[in-house]
C-alpha atoms as a PDB file:
ATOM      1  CA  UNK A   1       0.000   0.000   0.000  1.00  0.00           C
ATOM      2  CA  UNK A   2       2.950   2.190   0.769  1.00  0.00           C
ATOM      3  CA  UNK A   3       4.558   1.447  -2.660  1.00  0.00           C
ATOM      4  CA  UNK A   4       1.205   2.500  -4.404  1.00  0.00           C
ATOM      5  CA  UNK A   5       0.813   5.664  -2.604  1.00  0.00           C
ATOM      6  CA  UNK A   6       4.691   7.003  -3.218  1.00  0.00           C
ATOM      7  CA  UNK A   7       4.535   5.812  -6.745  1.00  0.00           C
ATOM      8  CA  UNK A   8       1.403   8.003  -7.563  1.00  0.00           C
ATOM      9  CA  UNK A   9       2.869  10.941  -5.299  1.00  0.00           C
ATOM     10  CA  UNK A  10       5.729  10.529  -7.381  1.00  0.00           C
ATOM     11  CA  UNK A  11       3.358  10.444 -10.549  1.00  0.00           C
ATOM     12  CA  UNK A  12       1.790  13.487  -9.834  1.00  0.00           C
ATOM     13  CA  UNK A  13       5.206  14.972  -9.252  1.00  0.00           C
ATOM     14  CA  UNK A  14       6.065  13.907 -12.879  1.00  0.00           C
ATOM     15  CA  UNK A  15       3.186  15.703 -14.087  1.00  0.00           C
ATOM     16  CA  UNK A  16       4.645  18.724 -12.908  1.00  0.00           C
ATOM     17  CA  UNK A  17       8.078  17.868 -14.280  1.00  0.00           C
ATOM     18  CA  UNK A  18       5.941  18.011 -17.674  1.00  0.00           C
ATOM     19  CA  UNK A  19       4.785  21.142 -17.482  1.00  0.00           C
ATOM     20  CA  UNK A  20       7.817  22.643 -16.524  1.00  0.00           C
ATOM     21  CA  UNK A  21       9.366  21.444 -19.158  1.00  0.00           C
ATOM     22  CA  UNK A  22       7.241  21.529 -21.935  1.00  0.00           C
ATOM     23  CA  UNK A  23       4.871  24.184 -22.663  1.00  0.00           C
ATOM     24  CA  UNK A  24       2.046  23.165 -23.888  1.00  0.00           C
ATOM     25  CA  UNK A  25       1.414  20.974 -21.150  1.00  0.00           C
ATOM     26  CA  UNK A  26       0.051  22.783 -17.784  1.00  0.00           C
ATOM     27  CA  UNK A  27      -0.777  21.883 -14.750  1.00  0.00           C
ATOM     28  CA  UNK A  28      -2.378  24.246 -11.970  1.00  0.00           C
ATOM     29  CA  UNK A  29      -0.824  23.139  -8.558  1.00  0.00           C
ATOM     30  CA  UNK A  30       0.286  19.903  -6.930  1.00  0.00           C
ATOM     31  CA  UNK A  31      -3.305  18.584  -5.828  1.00  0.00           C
ATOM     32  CA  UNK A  32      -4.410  19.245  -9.512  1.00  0.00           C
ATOM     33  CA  UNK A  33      -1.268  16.923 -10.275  1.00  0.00           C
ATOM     34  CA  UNK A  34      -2.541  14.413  -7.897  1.00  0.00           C
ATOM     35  CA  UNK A  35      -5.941  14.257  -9.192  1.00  0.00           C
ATOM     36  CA  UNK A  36      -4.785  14.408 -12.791  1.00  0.00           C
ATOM     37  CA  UNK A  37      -2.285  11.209 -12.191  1.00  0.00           C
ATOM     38  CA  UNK A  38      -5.067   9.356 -10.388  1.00  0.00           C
ATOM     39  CA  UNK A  39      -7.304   9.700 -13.231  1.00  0.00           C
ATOM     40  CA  UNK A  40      -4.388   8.806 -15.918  1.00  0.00           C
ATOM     41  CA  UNK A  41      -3.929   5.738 -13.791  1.00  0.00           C
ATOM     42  CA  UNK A  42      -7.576   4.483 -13.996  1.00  0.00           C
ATOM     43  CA  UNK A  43      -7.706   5.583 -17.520  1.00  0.00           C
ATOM     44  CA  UNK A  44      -4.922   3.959 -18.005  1.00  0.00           C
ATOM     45  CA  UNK A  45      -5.776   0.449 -16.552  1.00  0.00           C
ATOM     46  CA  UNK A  46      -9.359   0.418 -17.464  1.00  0.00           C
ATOM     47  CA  UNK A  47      -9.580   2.714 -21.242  1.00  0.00           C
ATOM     48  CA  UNK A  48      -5.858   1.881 -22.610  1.00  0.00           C
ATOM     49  CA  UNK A  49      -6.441  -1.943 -22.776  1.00  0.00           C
ATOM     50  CA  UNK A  50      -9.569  -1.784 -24.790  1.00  0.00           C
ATOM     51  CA  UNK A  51      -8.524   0.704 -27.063  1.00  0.00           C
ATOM     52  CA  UNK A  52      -5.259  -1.453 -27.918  1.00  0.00           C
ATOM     53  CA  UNK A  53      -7.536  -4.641 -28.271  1.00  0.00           C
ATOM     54  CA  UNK A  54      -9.628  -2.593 -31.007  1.00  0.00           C
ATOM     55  CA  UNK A  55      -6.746  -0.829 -32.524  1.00  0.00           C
ATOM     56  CA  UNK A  56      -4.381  -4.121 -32.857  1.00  0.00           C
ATOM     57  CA  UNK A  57      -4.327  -4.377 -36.883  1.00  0.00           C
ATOM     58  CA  UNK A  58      -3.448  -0.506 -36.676  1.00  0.00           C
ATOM     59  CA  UNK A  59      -0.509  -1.153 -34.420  1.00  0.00           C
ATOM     60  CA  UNK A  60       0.465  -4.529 -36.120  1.00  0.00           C
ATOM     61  CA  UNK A  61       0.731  -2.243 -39.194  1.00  0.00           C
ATOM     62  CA  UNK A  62       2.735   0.223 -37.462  1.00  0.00           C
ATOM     63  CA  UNK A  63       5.034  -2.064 -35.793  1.00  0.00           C
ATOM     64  CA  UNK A  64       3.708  -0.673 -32.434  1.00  0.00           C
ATOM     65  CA  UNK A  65       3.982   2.779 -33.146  1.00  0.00           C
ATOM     66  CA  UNK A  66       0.587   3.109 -33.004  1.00  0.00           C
ATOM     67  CA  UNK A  67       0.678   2.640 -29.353  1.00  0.00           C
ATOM     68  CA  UNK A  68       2.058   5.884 -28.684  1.00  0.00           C
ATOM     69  CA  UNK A  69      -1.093   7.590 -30.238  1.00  0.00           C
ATOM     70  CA  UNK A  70      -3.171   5.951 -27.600  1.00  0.00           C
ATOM     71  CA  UNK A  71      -0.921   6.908 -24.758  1.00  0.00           C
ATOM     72  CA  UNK A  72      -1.388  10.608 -26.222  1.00  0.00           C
ATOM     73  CA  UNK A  73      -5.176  10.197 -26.641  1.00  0.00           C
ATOM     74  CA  UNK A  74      -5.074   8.845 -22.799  1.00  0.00           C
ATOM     75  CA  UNK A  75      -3.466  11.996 -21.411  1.00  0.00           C
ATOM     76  CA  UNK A  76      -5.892  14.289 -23.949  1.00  0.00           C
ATOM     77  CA  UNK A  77      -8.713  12.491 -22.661  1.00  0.00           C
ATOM     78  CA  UNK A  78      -7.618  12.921 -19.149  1.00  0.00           C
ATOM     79  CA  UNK A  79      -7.285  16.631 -20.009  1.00  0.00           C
ATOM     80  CA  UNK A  80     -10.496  17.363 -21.300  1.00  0.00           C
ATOM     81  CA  UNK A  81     -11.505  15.893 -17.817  1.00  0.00           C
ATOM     82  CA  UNK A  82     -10.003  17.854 -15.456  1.00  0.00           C
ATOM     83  CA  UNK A  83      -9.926  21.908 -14.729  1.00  0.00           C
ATOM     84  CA  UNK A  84      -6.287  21.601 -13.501  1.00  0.00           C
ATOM     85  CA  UNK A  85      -4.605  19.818 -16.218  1.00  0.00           C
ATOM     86  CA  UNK A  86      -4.657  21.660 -19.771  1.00  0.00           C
ATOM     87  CA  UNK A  87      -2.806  20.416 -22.956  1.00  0.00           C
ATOM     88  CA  UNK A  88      -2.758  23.067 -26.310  1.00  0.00           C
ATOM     89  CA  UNK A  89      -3.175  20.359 -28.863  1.00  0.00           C
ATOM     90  CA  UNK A  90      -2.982  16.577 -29.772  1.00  0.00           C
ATOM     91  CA  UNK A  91       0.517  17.128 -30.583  1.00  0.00           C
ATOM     92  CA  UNK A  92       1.253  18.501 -27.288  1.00  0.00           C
ATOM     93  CA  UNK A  93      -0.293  15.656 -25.723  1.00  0.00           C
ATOM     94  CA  UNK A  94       1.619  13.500 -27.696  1.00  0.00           C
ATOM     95  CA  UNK A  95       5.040  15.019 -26.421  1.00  0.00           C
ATOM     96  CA  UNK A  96       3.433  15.195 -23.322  1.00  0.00           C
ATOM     97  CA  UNK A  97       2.590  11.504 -22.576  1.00  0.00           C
ATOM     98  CA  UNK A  98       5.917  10.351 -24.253  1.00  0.00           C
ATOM     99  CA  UNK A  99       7.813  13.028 -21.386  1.00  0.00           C
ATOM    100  CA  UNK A 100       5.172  11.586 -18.657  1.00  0.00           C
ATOM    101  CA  UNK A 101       6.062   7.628 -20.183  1.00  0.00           C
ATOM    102  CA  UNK A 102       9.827   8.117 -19.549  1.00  0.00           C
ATOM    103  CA  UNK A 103       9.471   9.437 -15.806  1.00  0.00           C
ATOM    104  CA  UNK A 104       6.886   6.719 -15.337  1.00  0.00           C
ATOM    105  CA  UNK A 105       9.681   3.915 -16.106  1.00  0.00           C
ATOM    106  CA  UNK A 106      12.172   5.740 -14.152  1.00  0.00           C
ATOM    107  CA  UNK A 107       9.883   5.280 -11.139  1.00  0.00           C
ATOM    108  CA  UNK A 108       8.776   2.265 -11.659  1.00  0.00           C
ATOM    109  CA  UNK A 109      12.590   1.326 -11.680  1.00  0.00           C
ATOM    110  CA  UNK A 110      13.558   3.129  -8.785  1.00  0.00           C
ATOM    111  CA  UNK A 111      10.668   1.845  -6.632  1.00  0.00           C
ATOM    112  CA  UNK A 112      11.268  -1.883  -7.822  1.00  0.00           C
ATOM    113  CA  UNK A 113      14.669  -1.594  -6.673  1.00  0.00           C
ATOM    114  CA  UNK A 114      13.598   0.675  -3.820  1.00  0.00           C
ATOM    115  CA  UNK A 115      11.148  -2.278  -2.223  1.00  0.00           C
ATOM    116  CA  UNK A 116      12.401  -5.472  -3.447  1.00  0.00           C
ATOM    117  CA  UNK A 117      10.766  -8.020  -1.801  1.00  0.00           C
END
C-alpha cells in the first residue's frame, strides 16, 4: 500500500516535471497533479487496454507505433476531464505523454529496486 501511494505521489510529481518542461502541457498546482495522475492511472488500466484490443491491426501495421497515439489520446482524454490539467493540442499531448512515459519507467525502476521483496 505504501509502494502504491509514493509511486502516484511521485506520478503526480512527474506531471509537474511536464509542465515545466514543456509548454504546452500545464498543470495548476500539486493537488491538480494528484488528481490528474489518479485519473491517468484508472484511464490507463481500465480505457488503454480496450482501445489497444480494437486498434491491434493498426498497431500490427505500425510495428507498435501506433501505441504511442493511444498513450497521447489517454493523457488528452484525461485533459479534457479535469480543470487543472490543460494540454494546447494533440501534438502537445503527444510530447506530453511520451515526457510523462519516460518518468513513469524511471519510477517504476527506482521503486522496484527501492522495495524489493
Amino acid at each position: 500500500m505504501v509502494k502504491i501511494l509514493i509511486r502516484w505521489l511521485l506520478l503526480a510529481a512527474a506531471l509537474l516535471l511536464v509542465a515545466h518542461l514543456y509548454s504546452g502541457v500545464s498543470v495548476t498546482s500539486f493537488t491538480s497533479a494528484m488528481i490528474a495522475a489518479l485519473v491517468l492511472g484508472l484511464l490507463n488500466a481500465l480505457l488503454r487496454p480496450l482501445l489497444v484490443l480494437l486498434t491491434l491491426p493498426v498497431t500490427v501495421l505500425t510495428l507498435g507505433l501506433f501505441l504511442f497515439v493511444i498513450n497521447a489520446l489517454m493523457f488528452y482524454f484525461a485533459a479534457s476531464l479535469l480543470s487543472g490539467l490543460a494540454v494546447a493540442s494533440f501534438g502537445a499531448a503527444l510530447i506530453g505523454s511520451l515526457i510523462y512515459s519516460l518518468c513513469g519507467m524511471v519510477i517504476d525502476a527506482a521503486l522496484e529496486r527501492l522495495f524489493k521483496s
